[in-house]
PDB file of N, CA and C in Angstrom:
ATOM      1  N   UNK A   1      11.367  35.699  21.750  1.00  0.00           N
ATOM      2  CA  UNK A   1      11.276  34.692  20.700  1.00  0.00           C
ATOM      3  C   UNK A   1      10.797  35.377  19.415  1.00  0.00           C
ATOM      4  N   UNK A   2      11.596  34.798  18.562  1.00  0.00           N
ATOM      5  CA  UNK A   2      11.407  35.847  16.747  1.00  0.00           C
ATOM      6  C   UNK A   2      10.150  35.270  16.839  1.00  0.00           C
ATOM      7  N   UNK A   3       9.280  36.191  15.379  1.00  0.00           N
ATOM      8  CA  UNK A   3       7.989  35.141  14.745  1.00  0.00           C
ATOM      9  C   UNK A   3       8.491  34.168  14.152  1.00  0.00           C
ATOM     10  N   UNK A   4       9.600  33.535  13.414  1.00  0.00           N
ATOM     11  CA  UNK A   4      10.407  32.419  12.847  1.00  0.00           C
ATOM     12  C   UNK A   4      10.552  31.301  14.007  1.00  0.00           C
ATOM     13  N   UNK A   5      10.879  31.628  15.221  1.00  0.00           N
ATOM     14  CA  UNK A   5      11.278  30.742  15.830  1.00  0.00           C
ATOM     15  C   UNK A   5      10.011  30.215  16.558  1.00  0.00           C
ATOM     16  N   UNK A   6       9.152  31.380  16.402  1.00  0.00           N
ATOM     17  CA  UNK A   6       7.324  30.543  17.194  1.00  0.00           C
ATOM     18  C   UNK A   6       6.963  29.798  16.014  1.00  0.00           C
ATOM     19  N   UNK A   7       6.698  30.196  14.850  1.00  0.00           N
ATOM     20  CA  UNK A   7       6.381  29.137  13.909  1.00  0.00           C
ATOM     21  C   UNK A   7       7.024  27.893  13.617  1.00  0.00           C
ATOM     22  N   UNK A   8       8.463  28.222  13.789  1.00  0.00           N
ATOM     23  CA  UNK A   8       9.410  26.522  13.884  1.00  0.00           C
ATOM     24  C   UNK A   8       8.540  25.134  15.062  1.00  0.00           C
ATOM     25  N   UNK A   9       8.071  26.228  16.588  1.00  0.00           N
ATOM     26  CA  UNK A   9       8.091  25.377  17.556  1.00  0.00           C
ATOM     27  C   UNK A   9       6.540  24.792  16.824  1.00  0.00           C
ATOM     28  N   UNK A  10       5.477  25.780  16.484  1.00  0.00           N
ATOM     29  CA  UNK A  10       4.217  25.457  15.966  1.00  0.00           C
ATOM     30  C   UNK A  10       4.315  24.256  15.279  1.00  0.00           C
ATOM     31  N   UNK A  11       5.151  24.326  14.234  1.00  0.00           N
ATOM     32  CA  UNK A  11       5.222  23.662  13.121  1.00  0.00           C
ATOM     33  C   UNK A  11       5.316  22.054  13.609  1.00  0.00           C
ATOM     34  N   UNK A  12       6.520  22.026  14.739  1.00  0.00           N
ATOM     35  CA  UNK A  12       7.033  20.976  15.370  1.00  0.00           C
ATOM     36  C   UNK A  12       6.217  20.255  16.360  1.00  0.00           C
ATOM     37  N   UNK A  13       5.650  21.151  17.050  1.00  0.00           N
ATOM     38  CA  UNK A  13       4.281  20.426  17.737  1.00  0.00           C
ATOM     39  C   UNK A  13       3.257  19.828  17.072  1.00  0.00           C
ATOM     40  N   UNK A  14       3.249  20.135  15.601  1.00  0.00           N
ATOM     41  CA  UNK A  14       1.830  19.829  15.189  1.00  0.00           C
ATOM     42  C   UNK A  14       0.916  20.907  14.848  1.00  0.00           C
ATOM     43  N   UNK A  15       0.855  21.675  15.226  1.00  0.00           N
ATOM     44  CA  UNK A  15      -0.329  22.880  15.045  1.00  0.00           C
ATOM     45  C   UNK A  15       0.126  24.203  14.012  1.00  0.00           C
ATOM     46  N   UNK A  16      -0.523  24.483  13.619  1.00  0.00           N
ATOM     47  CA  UNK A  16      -0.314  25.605  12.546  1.00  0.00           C
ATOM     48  C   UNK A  16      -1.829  25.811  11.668  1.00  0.00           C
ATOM     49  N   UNK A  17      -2.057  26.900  11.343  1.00  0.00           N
ATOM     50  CA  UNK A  17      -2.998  27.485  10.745  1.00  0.00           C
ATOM     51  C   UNK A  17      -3.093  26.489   9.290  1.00  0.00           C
ATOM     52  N   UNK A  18      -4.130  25.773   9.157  1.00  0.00           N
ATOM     53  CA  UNK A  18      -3.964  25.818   7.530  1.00  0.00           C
ATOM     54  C   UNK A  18      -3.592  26.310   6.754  1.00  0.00           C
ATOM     55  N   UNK A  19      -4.011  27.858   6.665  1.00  0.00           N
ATOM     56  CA  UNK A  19      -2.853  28.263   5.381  1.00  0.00           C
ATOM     57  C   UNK A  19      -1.638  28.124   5.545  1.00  0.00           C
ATOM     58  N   UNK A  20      -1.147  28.357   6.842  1.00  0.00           N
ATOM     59  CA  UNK A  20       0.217  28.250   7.131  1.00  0.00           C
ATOM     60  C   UNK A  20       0.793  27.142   6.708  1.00  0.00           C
ATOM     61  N   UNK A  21      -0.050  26.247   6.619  1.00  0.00           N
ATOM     62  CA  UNK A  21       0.851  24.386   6.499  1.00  0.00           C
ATOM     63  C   UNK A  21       1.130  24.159   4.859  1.00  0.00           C
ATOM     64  N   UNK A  22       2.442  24.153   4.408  1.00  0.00           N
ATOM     65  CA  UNK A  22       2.773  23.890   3.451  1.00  0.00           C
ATOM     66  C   UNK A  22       2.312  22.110   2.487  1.00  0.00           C
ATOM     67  N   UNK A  23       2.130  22.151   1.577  1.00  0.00           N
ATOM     68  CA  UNK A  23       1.344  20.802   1.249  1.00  0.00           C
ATOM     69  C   UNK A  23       2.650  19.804   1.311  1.00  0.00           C
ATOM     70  N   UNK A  24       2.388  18.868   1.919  1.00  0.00           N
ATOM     71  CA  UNK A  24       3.918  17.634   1.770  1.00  0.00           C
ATOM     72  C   UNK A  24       4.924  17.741   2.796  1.00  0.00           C
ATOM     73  N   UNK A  25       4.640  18.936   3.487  1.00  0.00           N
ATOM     74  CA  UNK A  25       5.257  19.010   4.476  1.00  0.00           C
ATOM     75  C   UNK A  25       5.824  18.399   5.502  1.00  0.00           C
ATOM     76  N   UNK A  26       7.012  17.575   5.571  1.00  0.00           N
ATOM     77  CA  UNK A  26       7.584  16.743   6.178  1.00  0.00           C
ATOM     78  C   UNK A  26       8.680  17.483   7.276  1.00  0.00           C
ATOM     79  N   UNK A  27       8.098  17.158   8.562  1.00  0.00           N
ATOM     80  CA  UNK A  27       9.344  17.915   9.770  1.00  0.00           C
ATOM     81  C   UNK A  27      10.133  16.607  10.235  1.00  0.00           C
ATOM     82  N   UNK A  28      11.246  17.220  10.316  1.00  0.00           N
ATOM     83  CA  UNK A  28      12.148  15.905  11.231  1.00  0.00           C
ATOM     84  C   UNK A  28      11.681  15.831  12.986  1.00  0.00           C
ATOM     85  N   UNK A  29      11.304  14.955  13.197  1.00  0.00           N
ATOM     86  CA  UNK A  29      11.295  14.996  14.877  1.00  0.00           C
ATOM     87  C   UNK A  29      13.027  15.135  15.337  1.00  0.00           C
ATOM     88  N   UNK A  30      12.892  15.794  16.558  1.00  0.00           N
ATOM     89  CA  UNK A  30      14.229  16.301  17.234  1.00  0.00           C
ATOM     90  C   UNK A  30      14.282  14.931  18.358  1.00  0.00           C
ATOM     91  N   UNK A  31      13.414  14.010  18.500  1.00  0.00           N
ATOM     92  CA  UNK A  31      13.818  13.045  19.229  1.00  0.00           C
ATOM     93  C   UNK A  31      13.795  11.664  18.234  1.00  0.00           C
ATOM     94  N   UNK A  32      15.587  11.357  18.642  1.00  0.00           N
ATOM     95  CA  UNK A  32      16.142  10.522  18.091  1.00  0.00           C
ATOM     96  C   UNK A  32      15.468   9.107  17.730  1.00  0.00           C
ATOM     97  N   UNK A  33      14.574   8.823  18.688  1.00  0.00           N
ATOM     98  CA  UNK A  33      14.046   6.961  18.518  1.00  0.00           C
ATOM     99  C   UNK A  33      12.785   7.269  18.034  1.00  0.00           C
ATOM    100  N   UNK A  34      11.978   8.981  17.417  1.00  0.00           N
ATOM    101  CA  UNK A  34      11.171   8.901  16.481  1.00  0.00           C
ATOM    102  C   UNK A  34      11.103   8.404  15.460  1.00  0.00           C
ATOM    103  N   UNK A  35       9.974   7.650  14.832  1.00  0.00           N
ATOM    104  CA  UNK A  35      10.199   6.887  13.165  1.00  0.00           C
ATOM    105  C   UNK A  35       9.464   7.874  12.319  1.00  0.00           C
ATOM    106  N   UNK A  36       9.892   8.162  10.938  1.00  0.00           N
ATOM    107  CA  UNK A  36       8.809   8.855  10.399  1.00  0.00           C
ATOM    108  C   UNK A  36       7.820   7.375   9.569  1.00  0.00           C
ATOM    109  N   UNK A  37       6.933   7.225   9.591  1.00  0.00           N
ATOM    110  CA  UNK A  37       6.352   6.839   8.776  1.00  0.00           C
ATOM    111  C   UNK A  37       6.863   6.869   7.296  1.00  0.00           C
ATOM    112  N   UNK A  38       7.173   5.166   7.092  1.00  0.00           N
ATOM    113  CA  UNK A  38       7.536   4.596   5.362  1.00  0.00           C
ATOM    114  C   UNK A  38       6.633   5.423   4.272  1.00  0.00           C
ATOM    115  N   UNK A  39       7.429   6.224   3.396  1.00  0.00           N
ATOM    116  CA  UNK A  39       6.653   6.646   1.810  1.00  0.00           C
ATOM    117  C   UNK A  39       6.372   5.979   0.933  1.00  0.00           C
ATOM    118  N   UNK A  40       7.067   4.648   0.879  1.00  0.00           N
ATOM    119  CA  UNK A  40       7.097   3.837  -0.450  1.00  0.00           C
ATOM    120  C   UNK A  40       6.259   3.700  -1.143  1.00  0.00           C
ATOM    121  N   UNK A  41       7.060   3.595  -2.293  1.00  0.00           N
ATOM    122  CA  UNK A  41       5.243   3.111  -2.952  1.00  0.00           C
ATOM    123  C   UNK A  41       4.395   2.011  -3.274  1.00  0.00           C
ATOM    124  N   UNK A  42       3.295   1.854  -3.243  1.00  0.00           N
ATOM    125  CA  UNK A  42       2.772   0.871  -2.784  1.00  0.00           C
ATOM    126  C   UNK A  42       3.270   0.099  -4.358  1.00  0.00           C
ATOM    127  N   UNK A  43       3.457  -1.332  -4.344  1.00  0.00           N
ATOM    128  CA  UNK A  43       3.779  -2.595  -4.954  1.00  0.00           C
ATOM    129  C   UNK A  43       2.075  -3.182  -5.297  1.00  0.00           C
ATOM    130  N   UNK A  44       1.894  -2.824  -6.605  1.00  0.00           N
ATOM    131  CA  UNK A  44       0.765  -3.040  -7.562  1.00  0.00           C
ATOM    132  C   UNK A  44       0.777  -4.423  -7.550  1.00  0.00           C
ATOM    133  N   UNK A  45       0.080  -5.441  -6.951  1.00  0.00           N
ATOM    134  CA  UNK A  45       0.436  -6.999  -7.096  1.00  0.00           C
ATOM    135  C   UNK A  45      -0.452  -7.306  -9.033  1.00  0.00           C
ATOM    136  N   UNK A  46       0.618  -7.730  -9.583  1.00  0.00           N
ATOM    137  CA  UNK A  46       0.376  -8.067 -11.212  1.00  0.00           C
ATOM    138  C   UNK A  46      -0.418  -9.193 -11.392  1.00  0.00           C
ATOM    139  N   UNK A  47      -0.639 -10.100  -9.952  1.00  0.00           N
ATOM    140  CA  UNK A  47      -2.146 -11.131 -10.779  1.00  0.00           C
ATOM    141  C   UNK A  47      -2.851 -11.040  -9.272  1.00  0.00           C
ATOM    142  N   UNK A  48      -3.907 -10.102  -9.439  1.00  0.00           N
ATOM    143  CA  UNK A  48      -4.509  -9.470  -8.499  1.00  0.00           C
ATOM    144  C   UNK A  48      -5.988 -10.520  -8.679  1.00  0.00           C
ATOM    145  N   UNK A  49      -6.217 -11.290  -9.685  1.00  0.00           N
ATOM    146  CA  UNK A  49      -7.312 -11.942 -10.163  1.00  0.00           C
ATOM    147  C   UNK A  49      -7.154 -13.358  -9.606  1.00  0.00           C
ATOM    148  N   UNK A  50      -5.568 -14.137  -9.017  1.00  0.00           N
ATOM    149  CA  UNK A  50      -5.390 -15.034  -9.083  1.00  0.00           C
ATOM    150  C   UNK A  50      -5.198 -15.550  -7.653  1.00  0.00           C
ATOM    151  N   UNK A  51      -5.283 -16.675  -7.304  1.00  0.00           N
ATOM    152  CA  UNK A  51      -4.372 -17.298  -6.473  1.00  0.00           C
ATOM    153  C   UNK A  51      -3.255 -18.223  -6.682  1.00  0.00           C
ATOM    154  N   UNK A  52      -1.947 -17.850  -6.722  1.00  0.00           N
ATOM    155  CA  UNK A  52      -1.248 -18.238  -7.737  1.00  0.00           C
ATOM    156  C   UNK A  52      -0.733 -19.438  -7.130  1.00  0.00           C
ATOM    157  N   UNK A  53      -0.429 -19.740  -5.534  1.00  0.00           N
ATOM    158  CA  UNK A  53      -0.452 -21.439  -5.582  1.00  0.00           C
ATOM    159  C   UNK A  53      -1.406 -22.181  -5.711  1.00  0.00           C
ATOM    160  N   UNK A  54      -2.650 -21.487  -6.303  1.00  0.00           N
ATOM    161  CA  UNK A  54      -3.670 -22.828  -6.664  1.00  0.00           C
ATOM    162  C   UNK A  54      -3.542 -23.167  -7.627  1.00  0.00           C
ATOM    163  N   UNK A  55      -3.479 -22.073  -9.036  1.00  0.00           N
ATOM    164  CA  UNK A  55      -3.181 -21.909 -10.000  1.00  0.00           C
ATOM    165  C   UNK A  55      -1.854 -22.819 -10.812  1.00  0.00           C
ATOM    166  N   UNK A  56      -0.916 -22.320  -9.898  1.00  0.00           N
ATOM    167  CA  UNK A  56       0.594 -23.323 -10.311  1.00  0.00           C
ATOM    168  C   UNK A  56       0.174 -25.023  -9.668  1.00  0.00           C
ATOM    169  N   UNK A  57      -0.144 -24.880  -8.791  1.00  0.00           N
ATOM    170  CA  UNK A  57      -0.766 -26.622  -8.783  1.00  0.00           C
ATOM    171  C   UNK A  57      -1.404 -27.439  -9.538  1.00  0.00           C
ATOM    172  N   UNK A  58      -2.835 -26.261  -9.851  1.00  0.00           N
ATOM    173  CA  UNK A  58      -3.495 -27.090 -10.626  1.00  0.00           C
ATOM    174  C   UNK A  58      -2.557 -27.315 -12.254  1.00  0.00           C
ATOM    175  N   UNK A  59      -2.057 -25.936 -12.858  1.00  0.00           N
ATOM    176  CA  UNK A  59      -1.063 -26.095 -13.792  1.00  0.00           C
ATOM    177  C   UNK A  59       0.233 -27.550 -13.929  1.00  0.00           C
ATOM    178  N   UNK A  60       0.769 -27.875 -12.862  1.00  0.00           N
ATOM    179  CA  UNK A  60       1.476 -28.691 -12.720  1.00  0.00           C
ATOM    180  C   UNK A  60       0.741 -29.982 -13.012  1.00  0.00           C
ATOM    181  N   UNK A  61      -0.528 -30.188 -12.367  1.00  0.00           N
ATOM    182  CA  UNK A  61      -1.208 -31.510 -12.126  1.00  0.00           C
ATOM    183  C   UNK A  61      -1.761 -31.977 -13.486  1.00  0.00           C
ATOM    184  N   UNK A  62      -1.808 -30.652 -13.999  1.00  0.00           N
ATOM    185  CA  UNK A  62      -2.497 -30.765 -15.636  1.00  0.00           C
ATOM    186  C   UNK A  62      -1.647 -31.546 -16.338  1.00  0.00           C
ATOM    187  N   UNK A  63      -0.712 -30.565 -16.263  1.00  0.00           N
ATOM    188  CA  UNK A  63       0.946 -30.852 -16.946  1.00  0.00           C
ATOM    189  C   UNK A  63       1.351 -32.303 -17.182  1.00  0.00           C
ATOM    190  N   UNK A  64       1.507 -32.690 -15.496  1.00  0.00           N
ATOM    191  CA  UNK A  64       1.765 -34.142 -15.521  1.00  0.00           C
ATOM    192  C   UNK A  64       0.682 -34.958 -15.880  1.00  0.00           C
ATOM    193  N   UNK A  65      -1.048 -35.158 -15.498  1.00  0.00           N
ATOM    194  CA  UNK A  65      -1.467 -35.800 -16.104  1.00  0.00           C
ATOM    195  C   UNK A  65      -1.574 -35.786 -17.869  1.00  0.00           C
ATOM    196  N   UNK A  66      -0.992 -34.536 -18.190  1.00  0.00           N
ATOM    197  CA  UNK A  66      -1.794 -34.835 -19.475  1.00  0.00           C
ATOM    198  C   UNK A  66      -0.391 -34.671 -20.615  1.00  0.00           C
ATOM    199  N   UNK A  67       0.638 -34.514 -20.524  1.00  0.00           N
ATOM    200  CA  UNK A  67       2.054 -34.039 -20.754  1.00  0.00           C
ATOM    201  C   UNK A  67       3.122 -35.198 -20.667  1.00  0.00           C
ATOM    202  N   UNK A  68       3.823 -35.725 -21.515  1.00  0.00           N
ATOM    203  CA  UNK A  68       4.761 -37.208 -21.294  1.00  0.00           C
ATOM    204  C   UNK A  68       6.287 -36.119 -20.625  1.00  0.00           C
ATOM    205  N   UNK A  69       6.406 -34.967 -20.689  1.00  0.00           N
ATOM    206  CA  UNK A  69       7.298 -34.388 -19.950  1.00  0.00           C
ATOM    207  C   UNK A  69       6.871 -33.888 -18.634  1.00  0.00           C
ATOM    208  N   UNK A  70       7.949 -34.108 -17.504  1.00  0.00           N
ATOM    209  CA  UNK A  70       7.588 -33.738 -16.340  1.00  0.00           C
ATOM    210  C   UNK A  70       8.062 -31.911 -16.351  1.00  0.00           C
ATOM    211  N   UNK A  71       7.069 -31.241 -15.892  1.00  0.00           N
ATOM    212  CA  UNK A  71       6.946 -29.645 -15.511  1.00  0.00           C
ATOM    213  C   UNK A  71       7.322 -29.459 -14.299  1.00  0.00           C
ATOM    214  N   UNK A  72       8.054 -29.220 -13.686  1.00  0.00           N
ATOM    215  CA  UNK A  72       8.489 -28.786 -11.961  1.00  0.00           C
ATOM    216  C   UNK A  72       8.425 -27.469 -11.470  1.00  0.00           C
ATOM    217  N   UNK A  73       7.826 -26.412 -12.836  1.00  0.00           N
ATOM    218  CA  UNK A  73       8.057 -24.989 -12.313  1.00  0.00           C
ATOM    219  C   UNK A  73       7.006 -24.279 -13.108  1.00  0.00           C
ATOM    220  N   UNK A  74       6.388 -22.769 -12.281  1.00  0.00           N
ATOM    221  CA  UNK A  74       5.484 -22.061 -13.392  1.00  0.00           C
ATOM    222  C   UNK A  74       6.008 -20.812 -13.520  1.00  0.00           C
ATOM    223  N   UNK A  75       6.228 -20.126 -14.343  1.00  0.00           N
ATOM    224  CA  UNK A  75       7.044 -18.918 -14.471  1.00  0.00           C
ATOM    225  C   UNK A  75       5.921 -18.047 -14.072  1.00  0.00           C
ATOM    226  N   UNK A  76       6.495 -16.778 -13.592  1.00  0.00           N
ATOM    227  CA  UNK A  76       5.559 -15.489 -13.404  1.00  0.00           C
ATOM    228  C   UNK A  76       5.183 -14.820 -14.841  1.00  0.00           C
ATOM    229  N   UNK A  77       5.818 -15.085 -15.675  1.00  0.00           N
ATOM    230  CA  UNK A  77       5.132 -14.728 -16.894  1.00  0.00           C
ATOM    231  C   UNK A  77       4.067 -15.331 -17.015  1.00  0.00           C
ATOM    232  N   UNK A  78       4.122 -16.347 -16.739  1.00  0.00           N
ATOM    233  CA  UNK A  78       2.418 -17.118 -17.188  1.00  0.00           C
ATOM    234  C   UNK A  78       1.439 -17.174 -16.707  1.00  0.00           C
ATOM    235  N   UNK A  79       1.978 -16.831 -15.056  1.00  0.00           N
ATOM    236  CA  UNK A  79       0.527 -16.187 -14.087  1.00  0.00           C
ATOM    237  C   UNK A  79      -0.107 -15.104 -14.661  1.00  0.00           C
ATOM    238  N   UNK A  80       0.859 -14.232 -14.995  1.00  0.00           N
ATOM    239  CA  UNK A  80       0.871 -12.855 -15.187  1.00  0.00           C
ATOM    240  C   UNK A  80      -0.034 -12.896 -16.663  1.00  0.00           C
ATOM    241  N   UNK A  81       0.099 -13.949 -17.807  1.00  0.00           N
ATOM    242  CA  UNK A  81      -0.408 -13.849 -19.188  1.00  0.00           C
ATOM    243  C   UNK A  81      -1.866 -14.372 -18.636  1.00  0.00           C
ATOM    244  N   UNK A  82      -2.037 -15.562 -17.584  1.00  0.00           N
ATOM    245  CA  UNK A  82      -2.758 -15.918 -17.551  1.00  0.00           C
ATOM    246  C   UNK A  82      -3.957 -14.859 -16.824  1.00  0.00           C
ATOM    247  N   UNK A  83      -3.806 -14.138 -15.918  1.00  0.00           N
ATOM    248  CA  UNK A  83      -4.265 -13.051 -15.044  1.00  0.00           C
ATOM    249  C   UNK A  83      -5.003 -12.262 -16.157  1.00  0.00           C
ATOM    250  N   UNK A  84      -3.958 -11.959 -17.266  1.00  0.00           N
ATOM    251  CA  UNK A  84      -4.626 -10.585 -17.976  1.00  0.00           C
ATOM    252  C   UNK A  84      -5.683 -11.585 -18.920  1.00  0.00           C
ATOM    253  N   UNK A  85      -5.825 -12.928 -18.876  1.00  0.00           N
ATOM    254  CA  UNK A  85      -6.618 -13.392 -19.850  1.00  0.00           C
ATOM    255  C   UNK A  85      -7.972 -13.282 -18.855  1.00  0.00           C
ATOM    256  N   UNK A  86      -7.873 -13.618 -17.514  1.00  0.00           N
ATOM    257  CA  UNK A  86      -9.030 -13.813 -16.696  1.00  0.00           C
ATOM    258  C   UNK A  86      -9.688 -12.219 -16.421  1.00  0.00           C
ATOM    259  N   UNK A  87      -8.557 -11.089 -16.536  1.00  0.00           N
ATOM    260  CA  UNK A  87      -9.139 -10.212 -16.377  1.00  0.00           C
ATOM    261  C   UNK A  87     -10.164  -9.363 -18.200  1.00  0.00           C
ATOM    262  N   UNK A  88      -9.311  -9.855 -19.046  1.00  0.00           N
ATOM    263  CA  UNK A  88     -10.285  -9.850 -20.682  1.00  0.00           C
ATOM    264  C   UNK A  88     -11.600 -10.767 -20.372  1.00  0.00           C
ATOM    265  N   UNK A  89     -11.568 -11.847 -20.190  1.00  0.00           N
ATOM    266  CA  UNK A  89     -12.569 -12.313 -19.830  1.00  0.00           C
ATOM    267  C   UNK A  89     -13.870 -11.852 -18.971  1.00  0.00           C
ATOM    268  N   UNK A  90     -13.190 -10.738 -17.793  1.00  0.00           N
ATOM    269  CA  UNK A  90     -14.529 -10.001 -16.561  1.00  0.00           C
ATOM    270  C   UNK A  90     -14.877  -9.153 -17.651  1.00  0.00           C
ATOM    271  N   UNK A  91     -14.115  -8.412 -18.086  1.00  0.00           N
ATOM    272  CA  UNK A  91     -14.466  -7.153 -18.871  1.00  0.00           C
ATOM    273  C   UNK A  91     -15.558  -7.431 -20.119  1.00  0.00           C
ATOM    274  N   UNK A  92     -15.157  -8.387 -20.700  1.00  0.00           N
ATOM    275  CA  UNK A  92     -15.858  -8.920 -22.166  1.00  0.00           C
ATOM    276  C   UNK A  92     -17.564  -9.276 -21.077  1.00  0.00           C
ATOM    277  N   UNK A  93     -16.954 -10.052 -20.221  1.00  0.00           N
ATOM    278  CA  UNK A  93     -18.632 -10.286 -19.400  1.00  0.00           C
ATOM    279  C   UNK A  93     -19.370  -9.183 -18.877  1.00  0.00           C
ATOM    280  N   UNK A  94     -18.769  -8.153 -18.340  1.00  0.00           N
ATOM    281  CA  UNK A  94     -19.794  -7.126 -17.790  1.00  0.00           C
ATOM    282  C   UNK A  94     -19.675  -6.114 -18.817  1.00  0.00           C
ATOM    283  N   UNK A  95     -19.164  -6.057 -20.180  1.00  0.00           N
ATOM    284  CA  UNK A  95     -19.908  -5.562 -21.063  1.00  0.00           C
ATOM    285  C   UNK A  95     -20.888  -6.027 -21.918  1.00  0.00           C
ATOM    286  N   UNK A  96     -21.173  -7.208 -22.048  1.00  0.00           N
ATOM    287  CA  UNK A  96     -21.879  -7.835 -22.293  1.00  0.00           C
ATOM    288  C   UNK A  96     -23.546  -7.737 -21.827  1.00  0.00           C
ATOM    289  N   UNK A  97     -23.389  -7.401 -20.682  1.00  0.00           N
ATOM    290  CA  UNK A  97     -24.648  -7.409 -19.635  1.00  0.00           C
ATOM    291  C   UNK A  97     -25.688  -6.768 -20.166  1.00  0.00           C
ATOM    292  N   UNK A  98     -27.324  -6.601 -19.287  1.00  0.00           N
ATOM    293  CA  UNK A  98     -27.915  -5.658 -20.367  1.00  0.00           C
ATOM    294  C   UNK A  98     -27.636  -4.313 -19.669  1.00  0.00           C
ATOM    295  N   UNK A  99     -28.323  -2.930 -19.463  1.00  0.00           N
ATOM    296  CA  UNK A  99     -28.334  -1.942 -18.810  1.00  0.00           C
ATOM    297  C   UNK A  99     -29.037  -1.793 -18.020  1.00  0.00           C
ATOM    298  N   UNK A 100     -30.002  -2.849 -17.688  1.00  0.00           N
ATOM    299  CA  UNK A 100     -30.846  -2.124 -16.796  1.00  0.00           C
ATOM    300  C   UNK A 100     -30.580  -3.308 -15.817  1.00  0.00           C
ATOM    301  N   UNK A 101     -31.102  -3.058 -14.618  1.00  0.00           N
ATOM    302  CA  UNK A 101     -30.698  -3.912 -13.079  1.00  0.00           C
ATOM    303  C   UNK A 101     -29.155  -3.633 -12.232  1.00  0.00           C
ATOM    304  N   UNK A 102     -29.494  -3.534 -11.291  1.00  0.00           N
ATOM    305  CA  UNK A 102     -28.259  -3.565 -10.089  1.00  0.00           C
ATOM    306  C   UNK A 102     -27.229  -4.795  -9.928  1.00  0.00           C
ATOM    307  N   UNK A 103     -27.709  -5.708 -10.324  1.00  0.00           N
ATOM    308  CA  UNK A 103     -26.715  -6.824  -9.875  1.00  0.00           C
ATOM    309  C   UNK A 103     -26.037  -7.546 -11.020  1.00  0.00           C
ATOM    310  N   UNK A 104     -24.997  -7.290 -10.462  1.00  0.00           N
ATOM    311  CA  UNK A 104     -24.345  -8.838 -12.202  1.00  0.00           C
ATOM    312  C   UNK A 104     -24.850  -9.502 -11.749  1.00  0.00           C
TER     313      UNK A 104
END
């Protein structure tokens, strides 16, 4: 067996010297009904501040009580405008704070 072909089997088992292990290093498994583990990238949720069917409810309920047009829908733009207002709002508050103490 070459040194190429002991390092292939190394590689494939799992084991190899740290230096040896290339960074990112991705091997194909040789058995077919192996999965590799999904790369994707993770999906940043854009109103991370909200709960957005409480939010669109209470929005709707507003709507209709207080609105002579009926509203049937809330766009993701407006979660989304509304989110970055709640998140200006944390920020403006915990700069606000004084410096000294542990707890907001």
């Amino acid at each position: 067996m070459t040194p190429q072909q002991q390092f292939a089997e190394e590689i494939m088992s799992g084991w190899a010297p740290e230096k040896l292990r290339a960074p990112g290093l991705r091997v194909e498994s040789l058995n077919p009904q192996h999965k590799q583990p999904s790369t994707k990238p993770r999906v940043l949720n854009p109103t991370r501040f909200l709960c957005r069917s409480e939010v669109r409810k209470f929005l709707l309920h507003e709507a209709a009580r207080t609105r002579a047009h009926k509203f049937t829908r809330v766009s993701e733009e407006t979660l989304i405008e509304i989110n970055e207002h709640i998140r200006a709002c944390l920020v403006s508050y915990v700069r606000r704070l004084p410096s000294k103490g542990k707890t907001i």
